[in-house]
PDB file of N, CA and C in Angstrom:
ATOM      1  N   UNK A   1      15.185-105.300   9.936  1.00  0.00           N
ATOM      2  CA  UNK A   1      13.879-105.367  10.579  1.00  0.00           C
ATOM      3  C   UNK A   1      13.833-106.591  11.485  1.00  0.00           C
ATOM      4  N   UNK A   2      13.437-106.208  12.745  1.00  0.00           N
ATOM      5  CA  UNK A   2      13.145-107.790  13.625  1.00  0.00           C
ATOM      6  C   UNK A   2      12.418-108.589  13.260  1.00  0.00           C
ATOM      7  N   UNK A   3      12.746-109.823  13.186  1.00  0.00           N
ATOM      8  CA  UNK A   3      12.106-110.761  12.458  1.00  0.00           C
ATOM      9  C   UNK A   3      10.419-111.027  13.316  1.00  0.00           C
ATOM     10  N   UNK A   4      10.861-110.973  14.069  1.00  0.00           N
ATOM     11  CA  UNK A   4       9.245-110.714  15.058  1.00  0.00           C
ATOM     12  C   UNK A   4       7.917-110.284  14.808  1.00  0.00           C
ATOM     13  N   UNK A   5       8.720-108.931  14.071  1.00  0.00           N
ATOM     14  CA  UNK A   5       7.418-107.839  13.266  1.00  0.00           C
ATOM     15  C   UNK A   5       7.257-108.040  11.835  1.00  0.00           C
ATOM     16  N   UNK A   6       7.881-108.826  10.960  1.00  0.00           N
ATOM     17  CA  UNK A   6       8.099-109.443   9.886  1.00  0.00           C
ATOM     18  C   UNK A   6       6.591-109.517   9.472  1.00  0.00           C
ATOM     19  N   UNK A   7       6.209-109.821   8.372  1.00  0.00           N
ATOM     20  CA  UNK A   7       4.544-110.730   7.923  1.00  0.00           C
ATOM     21  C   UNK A   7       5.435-111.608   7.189  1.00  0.00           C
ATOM     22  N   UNK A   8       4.649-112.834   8.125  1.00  0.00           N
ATOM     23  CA  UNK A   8       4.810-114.236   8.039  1.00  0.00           C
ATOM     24  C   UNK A   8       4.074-114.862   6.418  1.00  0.00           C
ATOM     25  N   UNK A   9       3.790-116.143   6.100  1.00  0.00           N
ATOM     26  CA  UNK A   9       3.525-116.138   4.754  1.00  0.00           C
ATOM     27  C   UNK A   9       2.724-117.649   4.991  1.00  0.00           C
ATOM     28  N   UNK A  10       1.542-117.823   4.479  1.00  0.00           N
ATOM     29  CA  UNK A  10       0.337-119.054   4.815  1.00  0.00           C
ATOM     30  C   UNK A  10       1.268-119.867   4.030  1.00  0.00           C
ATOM     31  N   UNK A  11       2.029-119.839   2.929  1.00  0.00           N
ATOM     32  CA  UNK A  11       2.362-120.645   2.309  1.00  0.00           C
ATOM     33  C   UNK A  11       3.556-121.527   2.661  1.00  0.00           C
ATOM     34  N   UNK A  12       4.241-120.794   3.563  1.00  0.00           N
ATOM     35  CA  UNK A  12       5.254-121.319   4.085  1.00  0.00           C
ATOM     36  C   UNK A  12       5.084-122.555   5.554  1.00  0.00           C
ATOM     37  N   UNK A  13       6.459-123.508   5.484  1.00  0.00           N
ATOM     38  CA  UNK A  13       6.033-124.315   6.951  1.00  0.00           C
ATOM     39  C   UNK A  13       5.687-123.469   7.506  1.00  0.00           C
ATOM     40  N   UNK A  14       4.626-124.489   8.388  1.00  0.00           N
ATOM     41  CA  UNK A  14       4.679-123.477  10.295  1.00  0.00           C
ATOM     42  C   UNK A  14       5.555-123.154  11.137  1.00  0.00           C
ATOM     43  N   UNK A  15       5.703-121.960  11.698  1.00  0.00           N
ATOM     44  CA  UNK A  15       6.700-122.053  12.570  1.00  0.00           C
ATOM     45  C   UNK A  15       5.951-121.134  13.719  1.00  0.00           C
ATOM     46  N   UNK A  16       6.376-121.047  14.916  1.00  0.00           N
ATOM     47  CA  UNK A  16       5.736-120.274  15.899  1.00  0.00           C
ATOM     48  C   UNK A  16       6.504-119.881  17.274  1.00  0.00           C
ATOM     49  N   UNK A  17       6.486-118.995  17.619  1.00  0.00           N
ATOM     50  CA  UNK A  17       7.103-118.689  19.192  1.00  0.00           C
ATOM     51  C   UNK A  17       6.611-119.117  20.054  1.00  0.00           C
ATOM     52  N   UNK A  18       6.953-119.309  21.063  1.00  0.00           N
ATOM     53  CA  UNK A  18       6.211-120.543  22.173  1.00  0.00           C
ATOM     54  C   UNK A  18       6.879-119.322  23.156  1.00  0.00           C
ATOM     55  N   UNK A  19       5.420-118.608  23.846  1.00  0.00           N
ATOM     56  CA  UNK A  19       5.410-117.884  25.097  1.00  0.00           C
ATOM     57  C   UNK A  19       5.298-117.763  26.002  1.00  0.00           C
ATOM     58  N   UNK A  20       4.274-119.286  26.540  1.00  0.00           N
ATOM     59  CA  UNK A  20       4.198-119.577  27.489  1.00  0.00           C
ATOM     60  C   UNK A  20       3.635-120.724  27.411  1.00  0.00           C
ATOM     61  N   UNK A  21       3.325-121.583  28.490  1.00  0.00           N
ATOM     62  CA  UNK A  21       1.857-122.899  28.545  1.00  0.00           C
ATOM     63  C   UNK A  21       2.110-123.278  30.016  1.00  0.00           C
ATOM     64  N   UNK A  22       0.848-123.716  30.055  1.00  0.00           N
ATOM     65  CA  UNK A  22      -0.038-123.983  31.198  1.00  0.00           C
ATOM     66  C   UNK A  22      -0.587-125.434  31.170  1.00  0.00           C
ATOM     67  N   UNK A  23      -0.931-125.758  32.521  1.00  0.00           N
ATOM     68  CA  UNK A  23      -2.058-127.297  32.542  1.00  0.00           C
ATOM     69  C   UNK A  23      -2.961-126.959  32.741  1.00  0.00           C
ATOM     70  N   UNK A  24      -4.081-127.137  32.190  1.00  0.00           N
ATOM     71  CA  UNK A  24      -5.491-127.307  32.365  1.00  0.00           C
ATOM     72  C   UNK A  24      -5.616-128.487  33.073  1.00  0.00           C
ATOM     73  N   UNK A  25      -6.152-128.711  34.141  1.00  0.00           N
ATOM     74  CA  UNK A  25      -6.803-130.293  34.741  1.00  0.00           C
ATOM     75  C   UNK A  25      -8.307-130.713  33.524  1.00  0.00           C
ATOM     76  N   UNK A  26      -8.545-130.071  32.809  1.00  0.00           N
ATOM     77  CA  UNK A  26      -9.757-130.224  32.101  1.00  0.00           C
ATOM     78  C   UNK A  26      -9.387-130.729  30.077  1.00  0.00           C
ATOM     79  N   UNK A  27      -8.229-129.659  30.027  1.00  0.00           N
ATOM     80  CA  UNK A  27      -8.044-130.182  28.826  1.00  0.00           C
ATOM     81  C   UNK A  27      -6.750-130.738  28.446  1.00  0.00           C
ATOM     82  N   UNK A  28      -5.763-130.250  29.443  1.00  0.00           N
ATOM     83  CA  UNK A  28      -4.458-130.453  29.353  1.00  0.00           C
ATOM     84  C   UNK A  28      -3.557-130.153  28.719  1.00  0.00           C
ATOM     85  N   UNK A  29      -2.522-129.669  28.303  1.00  0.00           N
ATOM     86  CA  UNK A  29      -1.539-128.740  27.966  1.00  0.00           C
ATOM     87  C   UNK A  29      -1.695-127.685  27.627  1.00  0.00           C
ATOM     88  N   UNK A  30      -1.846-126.534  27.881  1.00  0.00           N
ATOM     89  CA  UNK A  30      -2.275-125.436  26.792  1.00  0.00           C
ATOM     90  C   UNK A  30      -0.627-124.531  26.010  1.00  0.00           C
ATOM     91  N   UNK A  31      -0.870-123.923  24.945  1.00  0.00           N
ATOM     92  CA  UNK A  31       0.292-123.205  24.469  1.00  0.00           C
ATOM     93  C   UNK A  31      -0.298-122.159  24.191  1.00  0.00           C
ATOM     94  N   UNK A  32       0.538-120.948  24.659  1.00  0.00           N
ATOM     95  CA  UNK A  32       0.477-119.832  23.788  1.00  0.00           C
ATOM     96  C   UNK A  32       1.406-119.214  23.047  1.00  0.00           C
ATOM     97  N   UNK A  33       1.374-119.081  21.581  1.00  0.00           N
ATOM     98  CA  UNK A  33       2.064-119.087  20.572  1.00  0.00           C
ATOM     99  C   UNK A  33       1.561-118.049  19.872  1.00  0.00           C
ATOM    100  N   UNK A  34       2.747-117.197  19.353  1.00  0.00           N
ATOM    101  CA  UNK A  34       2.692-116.456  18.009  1.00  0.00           C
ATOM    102  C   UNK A  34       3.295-117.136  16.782  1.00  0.00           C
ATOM    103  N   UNK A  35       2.409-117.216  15.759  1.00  0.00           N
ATOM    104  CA  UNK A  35       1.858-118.069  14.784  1.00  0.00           C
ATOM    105  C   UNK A  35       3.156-116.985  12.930  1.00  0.00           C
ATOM    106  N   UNK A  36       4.115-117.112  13.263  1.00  0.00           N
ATOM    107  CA  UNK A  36       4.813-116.688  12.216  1.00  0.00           C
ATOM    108  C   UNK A  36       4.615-116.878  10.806  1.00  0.00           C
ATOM    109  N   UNK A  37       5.023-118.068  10.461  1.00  0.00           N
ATOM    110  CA  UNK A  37       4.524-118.686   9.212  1.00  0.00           C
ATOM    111  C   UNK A  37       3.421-119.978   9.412  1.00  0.00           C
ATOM    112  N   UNK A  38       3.214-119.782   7.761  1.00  0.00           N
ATOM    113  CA  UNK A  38       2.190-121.396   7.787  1.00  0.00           C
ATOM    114  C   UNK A  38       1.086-121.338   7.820  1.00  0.00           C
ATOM    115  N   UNK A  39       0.252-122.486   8.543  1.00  0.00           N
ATOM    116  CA  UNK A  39      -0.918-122.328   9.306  1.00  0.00           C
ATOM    117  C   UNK A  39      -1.860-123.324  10.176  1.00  0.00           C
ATOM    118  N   UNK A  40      -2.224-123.559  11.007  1.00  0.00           N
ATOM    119  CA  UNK A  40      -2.511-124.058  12.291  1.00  0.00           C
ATOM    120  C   UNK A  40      -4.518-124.722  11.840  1.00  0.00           C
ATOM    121  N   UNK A  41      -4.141-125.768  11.660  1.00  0.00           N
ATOM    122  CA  UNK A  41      -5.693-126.590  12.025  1.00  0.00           C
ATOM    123  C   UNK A  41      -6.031-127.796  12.972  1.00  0.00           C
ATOM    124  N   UNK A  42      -6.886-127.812  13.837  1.00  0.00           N
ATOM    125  CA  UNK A  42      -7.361-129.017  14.445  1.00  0.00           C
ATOM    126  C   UNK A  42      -7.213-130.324  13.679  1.00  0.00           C
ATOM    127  N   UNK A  43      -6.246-131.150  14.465  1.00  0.00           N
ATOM    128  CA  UNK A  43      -5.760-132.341  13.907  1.00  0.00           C
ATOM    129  C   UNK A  43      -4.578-132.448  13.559  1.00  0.00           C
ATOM    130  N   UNK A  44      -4.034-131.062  12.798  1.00  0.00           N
ATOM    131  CA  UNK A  44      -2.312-131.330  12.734  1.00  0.00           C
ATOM    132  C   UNK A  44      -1.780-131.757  13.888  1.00  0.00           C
ATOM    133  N   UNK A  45      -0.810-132.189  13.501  1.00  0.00           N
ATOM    134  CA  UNK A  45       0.537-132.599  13.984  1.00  0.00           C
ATOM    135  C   UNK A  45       1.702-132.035  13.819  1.00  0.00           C
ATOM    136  N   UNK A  46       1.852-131.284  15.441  1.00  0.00           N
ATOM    137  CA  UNK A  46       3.182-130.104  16.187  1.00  0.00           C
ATOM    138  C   UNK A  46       4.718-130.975  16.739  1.00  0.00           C
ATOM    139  N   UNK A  47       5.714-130.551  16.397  1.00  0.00           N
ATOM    140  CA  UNK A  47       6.702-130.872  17.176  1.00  0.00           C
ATOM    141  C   UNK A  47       6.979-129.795  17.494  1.00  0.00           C
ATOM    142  N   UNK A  48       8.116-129.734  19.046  1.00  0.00           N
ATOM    143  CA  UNK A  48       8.738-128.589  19.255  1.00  0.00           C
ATOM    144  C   UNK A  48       9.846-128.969  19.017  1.00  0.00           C
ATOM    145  N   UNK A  49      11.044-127.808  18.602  1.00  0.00           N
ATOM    146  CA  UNK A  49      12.109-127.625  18.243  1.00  0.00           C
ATOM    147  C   UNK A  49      13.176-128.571  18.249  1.00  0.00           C
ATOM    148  N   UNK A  50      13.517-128.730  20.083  1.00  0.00           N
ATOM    149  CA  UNK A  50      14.276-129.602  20.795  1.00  0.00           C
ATOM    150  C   UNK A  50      13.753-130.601  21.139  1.00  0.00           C
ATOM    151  N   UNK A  51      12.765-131.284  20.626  1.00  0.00           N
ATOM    152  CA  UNK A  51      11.801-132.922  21.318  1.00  0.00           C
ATOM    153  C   UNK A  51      11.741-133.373  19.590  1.00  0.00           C
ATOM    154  N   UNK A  52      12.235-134.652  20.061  1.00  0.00           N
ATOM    155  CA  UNK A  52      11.479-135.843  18.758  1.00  0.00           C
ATOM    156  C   UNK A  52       9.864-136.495  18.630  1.00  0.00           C
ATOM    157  N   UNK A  53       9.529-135.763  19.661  1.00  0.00           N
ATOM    158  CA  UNK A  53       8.242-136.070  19.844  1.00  0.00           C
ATOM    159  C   UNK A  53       7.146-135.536  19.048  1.00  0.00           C
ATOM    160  N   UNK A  54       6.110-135.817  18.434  1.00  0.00           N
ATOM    161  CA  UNK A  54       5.097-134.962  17.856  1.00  0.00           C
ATOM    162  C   UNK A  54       3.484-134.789  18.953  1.00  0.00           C
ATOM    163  N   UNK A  55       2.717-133.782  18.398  1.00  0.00           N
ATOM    164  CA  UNK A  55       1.518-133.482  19.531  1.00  0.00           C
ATOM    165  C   UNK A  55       0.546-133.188  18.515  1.00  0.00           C
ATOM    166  N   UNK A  56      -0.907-133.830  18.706  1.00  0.00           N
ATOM    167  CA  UNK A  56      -1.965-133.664  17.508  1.00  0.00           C
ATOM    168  C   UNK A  56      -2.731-132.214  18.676  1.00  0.00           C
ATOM    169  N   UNK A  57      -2.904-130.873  17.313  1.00  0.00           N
ATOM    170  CA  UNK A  57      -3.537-129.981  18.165  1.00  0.00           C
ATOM    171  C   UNK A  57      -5.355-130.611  18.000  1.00  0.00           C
ATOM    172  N   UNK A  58      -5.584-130.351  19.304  1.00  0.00           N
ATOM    173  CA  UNK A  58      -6.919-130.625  19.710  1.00  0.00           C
ATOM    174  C   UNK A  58      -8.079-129.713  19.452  1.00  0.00           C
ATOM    175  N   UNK A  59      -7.172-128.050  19.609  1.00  0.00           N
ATOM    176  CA  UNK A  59      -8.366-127.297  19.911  1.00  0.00           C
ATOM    177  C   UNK A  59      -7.273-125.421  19.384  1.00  0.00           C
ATOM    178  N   UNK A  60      -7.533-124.591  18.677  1.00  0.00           N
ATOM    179  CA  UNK A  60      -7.152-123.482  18.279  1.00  0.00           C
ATOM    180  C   UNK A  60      -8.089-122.544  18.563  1.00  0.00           C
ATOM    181  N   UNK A  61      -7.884-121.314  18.851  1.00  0.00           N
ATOM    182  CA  UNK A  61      -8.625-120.387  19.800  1.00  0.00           C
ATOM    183  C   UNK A  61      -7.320-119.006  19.817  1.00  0.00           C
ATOM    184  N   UNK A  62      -8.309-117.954  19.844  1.00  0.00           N
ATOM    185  CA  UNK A  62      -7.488-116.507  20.103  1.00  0.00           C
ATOM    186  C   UNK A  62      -8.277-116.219  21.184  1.00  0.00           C
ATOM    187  N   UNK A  63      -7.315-115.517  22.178  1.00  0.00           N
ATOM    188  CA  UNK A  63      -7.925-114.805  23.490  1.00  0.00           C
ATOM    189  C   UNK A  63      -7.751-113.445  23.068  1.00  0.00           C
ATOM    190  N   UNK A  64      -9.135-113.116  23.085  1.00  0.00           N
ATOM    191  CA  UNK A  64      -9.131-111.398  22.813  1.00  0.00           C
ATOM    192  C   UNK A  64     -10.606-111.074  23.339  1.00  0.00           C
ATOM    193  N   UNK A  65     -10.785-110.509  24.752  1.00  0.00           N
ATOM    194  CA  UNK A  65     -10.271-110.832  25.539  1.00  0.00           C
ATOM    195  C   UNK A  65     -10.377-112.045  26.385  1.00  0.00           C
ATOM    196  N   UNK A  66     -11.534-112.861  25.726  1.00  0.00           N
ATOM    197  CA  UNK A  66     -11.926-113.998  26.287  1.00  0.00           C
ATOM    198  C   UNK A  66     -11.707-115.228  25.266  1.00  0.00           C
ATOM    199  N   UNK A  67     -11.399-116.203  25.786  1.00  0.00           N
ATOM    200  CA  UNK A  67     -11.576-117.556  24.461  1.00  0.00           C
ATOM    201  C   UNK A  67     -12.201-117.872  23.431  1.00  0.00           C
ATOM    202  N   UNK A  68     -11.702-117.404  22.224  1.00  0.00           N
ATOM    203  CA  UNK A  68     -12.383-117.542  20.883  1.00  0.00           C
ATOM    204  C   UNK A  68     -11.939-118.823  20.436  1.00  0.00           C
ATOM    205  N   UNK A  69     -13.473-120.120  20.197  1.00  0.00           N
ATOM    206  CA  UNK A  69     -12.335-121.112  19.094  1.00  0.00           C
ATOM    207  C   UNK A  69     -12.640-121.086  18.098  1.00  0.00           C
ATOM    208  N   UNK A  70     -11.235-121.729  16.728  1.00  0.00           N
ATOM    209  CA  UNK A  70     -11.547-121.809  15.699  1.00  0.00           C
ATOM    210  C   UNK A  70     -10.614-122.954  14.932  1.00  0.00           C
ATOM    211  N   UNK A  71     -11.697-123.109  13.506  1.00  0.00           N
ATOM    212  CA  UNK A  71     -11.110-124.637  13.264  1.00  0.00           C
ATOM    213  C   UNK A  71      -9.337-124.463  12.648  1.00  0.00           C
ATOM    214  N   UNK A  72      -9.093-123.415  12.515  1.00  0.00           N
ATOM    215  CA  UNK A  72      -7.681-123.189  12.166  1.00  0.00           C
ATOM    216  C   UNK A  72      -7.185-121.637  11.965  1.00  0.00           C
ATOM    217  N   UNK A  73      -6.225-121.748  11.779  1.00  0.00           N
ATOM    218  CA  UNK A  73      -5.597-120.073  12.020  1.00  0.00           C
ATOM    219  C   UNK A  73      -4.380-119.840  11.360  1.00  0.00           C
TER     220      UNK A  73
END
């Protein structure tokens, strides 16, 4: 089975596909991500894969079809 279509598990680290991102001049970085394992709240702290760097998320939201936010996911 592709791991893609898999069900992911809240209990497990986060992990996520990174599909695209954009700049906002207003809020600045945006990501769009499918959310595999784990789970995603305002205030964690993201690294990506290949960077030693970490990123505090600011703001979580589903577009369906317009910008939904929420305090975690």
């Amino acid at each position: 089975m592709n791991n893609l279509l898999s069900k992911g598990s809240r209990e497990l680290s986060s992990r996520a596909l990174l599909f695209d991102s954009w700049y906002d001049r207003y809020k600045g970085v945006a990501l769009l991500v499918a959310l595999q394992d784990g789970k995603l709240s305002v205030g964690d702290q993201i690294s990506l894969a290949h960077q030693d760097k970490s990123y505090e998320i600011k703001e979580i939201g589903i577009l369906s079809p317009f910008p939904t936010p929420l305090k975690s996911m």
